[in-house]
Protein backbone atom coordinates (compact mmCIF):
# COMPACT_ATOMS: atom_id res chain seq x y z
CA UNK A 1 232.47 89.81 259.22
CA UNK A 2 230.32 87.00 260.58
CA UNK A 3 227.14 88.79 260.08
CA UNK A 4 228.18 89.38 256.21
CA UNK A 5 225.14 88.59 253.72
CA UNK A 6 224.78 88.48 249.83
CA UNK A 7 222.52 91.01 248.76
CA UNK A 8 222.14 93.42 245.27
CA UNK A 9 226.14 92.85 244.61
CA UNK A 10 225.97 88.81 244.58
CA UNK A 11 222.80 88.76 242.48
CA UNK A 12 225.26 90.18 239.78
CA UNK A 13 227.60 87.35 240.86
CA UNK A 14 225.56 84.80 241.02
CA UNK A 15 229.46 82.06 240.49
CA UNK A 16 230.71 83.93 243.21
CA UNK A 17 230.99 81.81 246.17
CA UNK A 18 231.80 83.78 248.99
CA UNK A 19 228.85 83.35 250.90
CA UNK A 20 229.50 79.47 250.98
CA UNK A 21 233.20 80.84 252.29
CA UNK A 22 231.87 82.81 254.99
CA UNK A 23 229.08 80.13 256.05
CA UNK A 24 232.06 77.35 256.31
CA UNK A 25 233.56 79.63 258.40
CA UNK A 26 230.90 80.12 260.65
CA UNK A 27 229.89 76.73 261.00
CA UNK A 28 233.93 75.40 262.03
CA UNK A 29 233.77 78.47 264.44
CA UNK A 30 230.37 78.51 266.13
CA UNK A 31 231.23 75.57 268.85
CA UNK A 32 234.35 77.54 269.94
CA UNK A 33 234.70 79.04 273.36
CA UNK A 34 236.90 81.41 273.58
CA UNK A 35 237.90 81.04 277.35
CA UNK A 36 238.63 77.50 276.49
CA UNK A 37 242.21 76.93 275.81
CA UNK A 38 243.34 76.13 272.44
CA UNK A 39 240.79 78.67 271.06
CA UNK A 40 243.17 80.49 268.77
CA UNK A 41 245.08 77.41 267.43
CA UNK A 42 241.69 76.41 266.23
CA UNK A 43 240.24 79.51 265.38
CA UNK A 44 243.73 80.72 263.06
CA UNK A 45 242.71 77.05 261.51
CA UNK A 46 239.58 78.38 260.38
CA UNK A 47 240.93 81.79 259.61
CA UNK A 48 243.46 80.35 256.92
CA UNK A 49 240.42 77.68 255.24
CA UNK A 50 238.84 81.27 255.17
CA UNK A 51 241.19 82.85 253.67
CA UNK A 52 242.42 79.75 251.44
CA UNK A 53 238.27 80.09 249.73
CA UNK A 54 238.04 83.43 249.06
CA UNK A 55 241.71 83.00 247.28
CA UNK A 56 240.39 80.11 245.06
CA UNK A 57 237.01 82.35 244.20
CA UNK A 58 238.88 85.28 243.72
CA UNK A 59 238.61 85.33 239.60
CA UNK A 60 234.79 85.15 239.84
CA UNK A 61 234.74 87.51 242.82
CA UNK A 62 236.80 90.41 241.78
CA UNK A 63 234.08 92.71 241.45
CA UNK A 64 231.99 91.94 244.64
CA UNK A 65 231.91 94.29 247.45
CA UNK A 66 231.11 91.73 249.83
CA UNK A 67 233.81 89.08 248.67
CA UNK A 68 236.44 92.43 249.39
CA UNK A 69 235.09 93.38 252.78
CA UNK A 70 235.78 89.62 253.43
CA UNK A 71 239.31 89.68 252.64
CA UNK A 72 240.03 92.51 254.31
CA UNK A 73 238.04 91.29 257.31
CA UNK A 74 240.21 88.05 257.13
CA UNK A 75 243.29 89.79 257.49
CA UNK A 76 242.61 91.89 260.09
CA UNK A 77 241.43 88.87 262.42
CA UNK A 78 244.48 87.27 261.10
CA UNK A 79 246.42 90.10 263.10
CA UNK A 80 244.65 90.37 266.12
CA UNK A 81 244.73 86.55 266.56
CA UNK A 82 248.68 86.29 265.72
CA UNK A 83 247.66 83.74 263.14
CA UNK A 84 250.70 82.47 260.56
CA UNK A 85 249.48 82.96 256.97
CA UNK A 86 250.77 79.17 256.59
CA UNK A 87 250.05 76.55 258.72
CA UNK A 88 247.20 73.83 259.34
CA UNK A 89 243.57 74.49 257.97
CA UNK A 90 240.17 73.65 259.22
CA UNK A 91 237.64 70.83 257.27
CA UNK A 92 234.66 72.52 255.53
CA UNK A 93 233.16 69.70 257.76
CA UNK A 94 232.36 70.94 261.06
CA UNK A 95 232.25 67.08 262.19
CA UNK A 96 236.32 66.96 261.47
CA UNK A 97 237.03 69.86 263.87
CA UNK A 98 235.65 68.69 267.04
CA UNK A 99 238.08 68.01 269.56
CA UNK A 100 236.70 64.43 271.09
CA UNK A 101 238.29 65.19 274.21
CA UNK A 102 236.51 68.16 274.61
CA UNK A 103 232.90 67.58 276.05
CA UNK A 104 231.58 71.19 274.77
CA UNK A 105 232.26 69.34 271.72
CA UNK A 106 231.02 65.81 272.29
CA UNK A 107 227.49 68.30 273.03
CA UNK A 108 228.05 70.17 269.95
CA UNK A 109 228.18 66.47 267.56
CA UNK A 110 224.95 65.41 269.51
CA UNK A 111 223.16 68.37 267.68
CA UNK A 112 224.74 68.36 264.19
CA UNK A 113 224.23 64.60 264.72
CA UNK A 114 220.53 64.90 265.50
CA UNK A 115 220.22 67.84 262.86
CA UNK A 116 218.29 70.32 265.60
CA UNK A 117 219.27 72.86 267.82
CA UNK A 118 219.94 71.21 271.56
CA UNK A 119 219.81 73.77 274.84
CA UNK A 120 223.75 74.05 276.20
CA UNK A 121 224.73 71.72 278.51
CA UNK A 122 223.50 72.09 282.51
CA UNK A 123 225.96 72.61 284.80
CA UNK A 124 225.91 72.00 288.92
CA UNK A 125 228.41 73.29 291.44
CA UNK A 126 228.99 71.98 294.91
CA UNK A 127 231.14 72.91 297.79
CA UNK A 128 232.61 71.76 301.08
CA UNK A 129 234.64 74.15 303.38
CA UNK A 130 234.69 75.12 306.82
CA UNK A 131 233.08 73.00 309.82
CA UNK A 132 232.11 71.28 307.72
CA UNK A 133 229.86 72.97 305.52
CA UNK A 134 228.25 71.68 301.94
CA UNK A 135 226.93 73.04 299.28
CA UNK A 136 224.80 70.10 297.45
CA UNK A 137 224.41 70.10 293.66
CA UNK A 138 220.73 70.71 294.44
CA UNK A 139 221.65 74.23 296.02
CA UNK A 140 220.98 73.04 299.38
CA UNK A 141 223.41 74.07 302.51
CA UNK A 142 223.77 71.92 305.26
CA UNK A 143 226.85 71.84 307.93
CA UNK A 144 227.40 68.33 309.15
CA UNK A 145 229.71 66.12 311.17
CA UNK A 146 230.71 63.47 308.74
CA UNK A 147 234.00 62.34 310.54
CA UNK A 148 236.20 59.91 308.83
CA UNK A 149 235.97 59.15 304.95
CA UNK A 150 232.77 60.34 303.02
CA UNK A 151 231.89 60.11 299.09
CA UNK A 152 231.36 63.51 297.67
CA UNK A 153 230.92 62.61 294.53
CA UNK A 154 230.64 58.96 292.95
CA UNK A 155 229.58 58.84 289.38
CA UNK A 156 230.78 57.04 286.44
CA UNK A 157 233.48 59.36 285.31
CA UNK A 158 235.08 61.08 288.49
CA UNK A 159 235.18 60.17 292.69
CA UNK A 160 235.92 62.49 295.05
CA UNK A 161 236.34 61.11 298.80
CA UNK A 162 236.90 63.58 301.66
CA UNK A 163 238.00 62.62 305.69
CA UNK A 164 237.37 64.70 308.35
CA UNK A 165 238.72 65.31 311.37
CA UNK A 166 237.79 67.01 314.69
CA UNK A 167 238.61 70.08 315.24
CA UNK A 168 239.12 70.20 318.96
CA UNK A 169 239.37 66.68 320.86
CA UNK A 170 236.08 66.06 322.44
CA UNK A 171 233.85 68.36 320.43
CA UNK A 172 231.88 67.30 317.64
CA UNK A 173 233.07 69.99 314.68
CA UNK A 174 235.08 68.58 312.28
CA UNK A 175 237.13 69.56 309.00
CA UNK A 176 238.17 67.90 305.60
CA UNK A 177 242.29 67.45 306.12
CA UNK A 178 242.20 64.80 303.44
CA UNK A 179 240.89 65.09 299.55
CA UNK A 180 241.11 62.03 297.28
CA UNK A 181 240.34 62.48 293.35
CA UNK A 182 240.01 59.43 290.78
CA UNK A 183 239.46 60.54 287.16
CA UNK A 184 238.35 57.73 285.51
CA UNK A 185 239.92 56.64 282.36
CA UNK A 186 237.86 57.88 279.22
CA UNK A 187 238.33 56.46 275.69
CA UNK A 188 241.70 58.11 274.36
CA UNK A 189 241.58 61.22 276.30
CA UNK A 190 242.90 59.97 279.38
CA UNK A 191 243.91 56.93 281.72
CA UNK A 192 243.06 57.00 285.23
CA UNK A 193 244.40 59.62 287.16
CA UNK A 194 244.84 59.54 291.02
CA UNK A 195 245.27 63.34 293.32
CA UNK A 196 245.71 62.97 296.90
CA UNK A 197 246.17 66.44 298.97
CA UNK A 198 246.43 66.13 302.68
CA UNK A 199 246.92 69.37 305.35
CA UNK A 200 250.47 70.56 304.20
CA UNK A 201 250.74 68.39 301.12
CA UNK A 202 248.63 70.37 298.22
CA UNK A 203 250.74 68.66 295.28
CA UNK A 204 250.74 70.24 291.89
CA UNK A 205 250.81 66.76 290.61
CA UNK A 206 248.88 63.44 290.40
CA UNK A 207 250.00 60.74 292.72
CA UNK A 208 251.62 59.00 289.51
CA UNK A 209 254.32 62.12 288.95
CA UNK A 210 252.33 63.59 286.12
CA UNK A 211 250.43 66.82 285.96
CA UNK A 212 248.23 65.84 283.36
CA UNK A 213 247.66 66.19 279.45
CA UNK A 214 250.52 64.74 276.74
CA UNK A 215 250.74 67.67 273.71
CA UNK A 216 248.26 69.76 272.50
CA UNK A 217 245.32 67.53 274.07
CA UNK A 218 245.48 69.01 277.96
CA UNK A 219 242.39 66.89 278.39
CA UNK A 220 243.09 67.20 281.70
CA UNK A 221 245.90 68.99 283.76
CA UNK A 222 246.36 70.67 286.96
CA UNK A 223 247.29 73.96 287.57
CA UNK A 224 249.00 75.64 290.30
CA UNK A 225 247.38 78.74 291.42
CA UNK A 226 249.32 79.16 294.97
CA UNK A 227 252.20 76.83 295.98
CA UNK A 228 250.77 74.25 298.85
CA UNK A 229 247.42 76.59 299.07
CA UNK A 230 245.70 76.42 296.18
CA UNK A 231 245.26 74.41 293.13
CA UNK A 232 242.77 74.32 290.26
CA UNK A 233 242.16 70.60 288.02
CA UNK A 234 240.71 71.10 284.56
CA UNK A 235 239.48 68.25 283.14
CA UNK A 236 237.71 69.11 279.44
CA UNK A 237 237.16 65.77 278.35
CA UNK A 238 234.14 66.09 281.01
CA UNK A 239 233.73 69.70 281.32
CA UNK A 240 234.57 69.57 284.96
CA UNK A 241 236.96 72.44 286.96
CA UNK A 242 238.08 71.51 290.78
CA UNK A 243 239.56 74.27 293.29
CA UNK A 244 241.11 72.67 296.40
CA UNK A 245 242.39 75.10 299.00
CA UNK A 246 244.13 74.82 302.11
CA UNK A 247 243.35 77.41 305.06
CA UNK A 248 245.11 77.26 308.34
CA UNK A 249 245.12 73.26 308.98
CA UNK A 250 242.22 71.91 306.54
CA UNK A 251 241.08 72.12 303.36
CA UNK A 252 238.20 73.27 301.18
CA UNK A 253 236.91 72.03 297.93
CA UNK A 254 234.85 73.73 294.98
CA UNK A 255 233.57 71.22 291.62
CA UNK A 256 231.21 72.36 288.80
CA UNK A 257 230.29 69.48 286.70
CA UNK A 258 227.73 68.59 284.04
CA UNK A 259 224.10 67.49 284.96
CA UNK A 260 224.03 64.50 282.49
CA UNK A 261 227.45 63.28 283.98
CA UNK A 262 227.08 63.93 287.53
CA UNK A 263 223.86 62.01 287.66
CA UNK A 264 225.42 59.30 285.76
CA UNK A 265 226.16 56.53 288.29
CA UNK A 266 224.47 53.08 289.63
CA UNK A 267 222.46 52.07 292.68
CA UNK A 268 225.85 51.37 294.40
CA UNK A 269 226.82 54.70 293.93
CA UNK A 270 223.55 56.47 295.48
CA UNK A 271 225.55 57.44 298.93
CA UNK A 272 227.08 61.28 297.40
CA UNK A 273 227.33 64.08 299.43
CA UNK A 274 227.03 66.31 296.59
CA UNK A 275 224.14 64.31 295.54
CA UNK A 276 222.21 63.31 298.62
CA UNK A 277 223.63 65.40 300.87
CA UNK A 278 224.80 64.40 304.62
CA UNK A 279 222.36 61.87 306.72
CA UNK A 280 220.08 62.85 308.86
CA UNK A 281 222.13 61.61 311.39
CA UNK A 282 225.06 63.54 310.68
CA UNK A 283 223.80 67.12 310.13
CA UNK A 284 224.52 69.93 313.06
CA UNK A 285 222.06 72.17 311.41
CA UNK A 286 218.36 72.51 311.25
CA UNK A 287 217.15 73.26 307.70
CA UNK A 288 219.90 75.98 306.91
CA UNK A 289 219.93 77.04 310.77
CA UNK A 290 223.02 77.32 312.41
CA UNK A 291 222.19 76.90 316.06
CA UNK A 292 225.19 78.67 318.20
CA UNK A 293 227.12 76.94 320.60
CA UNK A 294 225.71 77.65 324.72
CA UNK A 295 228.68 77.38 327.03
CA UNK A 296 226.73 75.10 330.02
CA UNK A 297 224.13 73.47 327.52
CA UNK A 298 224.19 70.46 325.68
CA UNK A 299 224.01 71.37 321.83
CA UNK A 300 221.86 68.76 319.81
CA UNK A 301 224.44 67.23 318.07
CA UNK A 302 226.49 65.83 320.79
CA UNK A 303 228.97 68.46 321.45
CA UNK A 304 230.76 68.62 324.65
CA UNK A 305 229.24 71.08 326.92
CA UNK A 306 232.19 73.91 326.67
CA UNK A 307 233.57 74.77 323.29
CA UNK A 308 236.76 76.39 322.64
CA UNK A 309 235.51 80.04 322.39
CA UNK A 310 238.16 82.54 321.58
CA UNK A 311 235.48 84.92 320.13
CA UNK A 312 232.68 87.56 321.33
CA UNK A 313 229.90 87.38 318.95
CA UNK A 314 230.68 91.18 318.17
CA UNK A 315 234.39 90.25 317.47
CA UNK A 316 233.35 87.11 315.33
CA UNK A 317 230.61 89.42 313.48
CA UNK A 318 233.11 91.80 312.55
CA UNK A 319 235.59 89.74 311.80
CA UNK A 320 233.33 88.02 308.86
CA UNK A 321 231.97 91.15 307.93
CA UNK A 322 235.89 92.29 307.01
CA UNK A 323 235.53 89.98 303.52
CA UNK A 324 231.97 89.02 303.38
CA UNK A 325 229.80 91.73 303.05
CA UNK A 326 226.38 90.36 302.10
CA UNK A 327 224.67 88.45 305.31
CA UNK A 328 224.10 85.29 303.59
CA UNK A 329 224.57 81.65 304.90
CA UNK A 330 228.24 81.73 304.12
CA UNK A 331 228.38 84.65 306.47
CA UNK A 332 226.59 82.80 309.10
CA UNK A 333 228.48 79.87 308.93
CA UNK A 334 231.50 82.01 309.17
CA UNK A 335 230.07 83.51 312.43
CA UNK A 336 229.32 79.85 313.53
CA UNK A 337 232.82 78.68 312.76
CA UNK A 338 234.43 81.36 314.43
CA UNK A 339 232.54 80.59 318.02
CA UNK A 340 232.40 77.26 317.47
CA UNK A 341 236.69 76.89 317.13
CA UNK A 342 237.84 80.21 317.71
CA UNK A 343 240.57 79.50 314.78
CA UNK A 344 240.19 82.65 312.40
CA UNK A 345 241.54 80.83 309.56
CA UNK A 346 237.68 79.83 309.05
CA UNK A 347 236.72 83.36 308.18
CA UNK A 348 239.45 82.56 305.33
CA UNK A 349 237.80 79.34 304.25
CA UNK A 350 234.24 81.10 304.27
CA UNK A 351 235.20 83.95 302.17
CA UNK A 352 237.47 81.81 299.89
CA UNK A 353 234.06 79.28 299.43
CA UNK A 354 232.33 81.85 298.32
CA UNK A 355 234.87 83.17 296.19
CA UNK A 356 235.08 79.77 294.77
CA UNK A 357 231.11 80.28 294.28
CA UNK A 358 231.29 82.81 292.18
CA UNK A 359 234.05 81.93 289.71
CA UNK A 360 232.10 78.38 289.23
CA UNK A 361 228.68 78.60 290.11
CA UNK A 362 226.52 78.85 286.46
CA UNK A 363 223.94 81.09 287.94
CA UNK A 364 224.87 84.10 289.29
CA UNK A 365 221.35 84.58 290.65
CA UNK A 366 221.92 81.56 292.97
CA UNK A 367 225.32 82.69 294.64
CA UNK A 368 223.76 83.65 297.51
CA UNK A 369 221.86 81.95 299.74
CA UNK A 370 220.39 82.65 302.57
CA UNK A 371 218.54 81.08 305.46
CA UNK A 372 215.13 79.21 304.77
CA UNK A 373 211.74 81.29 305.77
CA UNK A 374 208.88 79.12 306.85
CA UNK A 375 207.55 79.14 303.65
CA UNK A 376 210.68 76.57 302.92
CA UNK A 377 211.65 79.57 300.15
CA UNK A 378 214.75 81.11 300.38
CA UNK A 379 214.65 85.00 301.95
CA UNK A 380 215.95 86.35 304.84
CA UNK A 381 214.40 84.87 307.95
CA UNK A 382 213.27 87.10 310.62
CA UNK A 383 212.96 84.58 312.92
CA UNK A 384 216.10 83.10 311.97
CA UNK A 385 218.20 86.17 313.33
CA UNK A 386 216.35 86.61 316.57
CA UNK A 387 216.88 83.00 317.15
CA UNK A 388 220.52 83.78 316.20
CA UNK A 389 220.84 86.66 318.14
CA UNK A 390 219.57 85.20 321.65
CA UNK A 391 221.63 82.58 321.45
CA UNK A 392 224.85 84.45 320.77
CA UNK A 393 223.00 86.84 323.93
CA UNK A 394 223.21 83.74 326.15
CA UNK A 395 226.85 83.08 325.15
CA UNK A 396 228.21 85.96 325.51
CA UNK A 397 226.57 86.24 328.84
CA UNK A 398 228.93 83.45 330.05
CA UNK A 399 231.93 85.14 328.88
């Protein structure tokens, strides 16, 4: 139906104006997504202006193949979409459709605006979860320290401050146990919105009550996914989605963003995890390496001298290998958690990141990632795993 073209028939109907129906059509449907909500109110819109031209041509048309074929193509769609014959139309004007609180199409005015073709919007994905451990907009892993209150994100339209806690008292691994969200107001789409989750308080509501959207807007809502585990903020007016879990006694978080929004923020924003990623200071890793805890030896970062270790390295290794089955860095870091706290609720959080990964992350290329080769590309480091493997040699030695 979309593909449908006048040839020999409308050159004997030249007053036939079908094609003009069909290329309204197209042009109120072609910024639709059809995983977006509200997709068939809009598109049954579209279906009935459709269906309203070819009724007004249908004199002129009555002996045109392709002006049939359209009405019968009409109808069908009409049925699969459950669309009422009456009801609301679509403008001929693709500019009167756009939802304004809808940023795929805020992008799709820039290009009928500008009158050419523009590339779809960029998005970027970033993660926190485990010990901690972040995923950076830039695709760069790092696990860090970061106790107390940290900026993930800071940027004109959306904040997102974590805190994090030790672990075990006296040793330096910590986890997020507090998640504070401000979306900003924007124009008529939304005021400013306020979500607070804490360890055992995953509300399915902003702090003001509400759970977001008034009517058929939903510019931005939250949804429940898991009562007091798990719940998932959509906010279309900037084309962002949020996950926040809560594993055992902490809490993960998952954001995909755009580019062009993410980066927009001022020089007293510049201090975002998600953005900069953690200080030098801060950071328990070195360049994507995990370095084990030694029972006896003073690890780098400041650690006290004897962890809490309730796993073998075989036990831990298993134990990750149960849900994660490629040997990338969220593998490793759920190997690392597992020694480093012995609390197996961190396998959980690793294979839930990941999880989280792969329902958000744009390129699917890019969901793994594994530890830096000398080269600074990313492969699978030989070195990496001997250095991995001695270490966990040494500590299970003292077992």
């Amino acid at each position: 139906l979309l593909s449908v073209s006048c040839l020999g028939d409308c050159q004997l109907h030249t007053s036939c104006g079908i094609q003009k129906c069909t290329t309204d059509f197209v042009s109120s449907t072609s910024h639709l997504d059809a995983a977006l909500e509200g997709f068939d109110r809009e598109f049954c819109k579209a279906l009935r202006a459709y269906s309203l031209c070819t009724y007004r041509n249908s004199k002129v048309c009555r002996g045109n193949l392709v002006y049939h074929s359209a009405v019968l193509g009409i109808s069908d769609l009409m049925t699969q979409r459950n669309c009422t014959k009456d009801g609301p139309t679509s403008s001929t004007n693709p500019e009167m459709t756009r939802d304004p609180c809808n940023y795929s199409g805020h992008t799709e005015a820039r290009e009928h605006h500008g009158g050419e073709k523009t590339p779809p919007p960029t998005y970027l994905f970033c993660g926190l979860f485990g010990d901690p451990h972040l995923r950076t907009f830039k695709d760069h892993f790092q696990t860090c320290k970061v106790e107390g209150a940290w900026p993930l994100i800071d940027n004109n339209y959306l904040s997102v401050q974590v805190t994090n806690v030790p672990v075990v008292p006296g040793f330096s691994a910590t986890a997020t146990n507090k998640i504070t969200i401000i979306f900003k107001s924007y124009q008529d789409c939304t005021d400013q919105k306020v979500y607070q989750a804490m360890t055992d308080d995953l509300p399915a509501a902003f702090v003001d009550g509400t759970s977001g959207g008034d009517g058929n807007t939903r510019s931005l809502h939250i949804v429940e996914k898991v009562s007091g585990k798990y719940v998932e903020m959509h906010a279309r007016y900037i084309g962002t989605t949020v996950f926040i879990r809560q594993l055992g006694r902490y809490l993960t978080l998952a954001i995909r963003m755009p580019q062009e929004l993410a980066m927009a923020y001022g020089e007293s924003q510049d201090l975002q995890l998600c953005v900069q990623g953690c200080p030098s200071s801060e950071r328990i890793d070195q360049s994507g390496h995990l370095p084990l805890p030694v029972v006896g030896k003073l690890p780098p970062w400041g650690a006290v001298s004897h962890p809490p270790l309730g796993y073998t390295l075989e036990r831990a290794t298993t134990k990750c290998q149960e849900k994660i089955l490629v040997k990338d860095i969220y593998f490793y870091s759920c190997v690392f958690d597992l020694l480093t706290t012995g609390d197996a609720n961190f396998s959980a959080a690793a294979h839930s990141a990941l999880q989280d990964v792969e329902a958000l992350h744009p390129s699917k290329e890019h969901w793994h990632i594994f530890p830096r080769s000398g080269g600074g590309g990313l492969g699978r480091d030989s070195k990496f795993f001997v250095s991995l493997g001695l270490l966990c040699l040494i500590l299970v030695s003292y077992l």
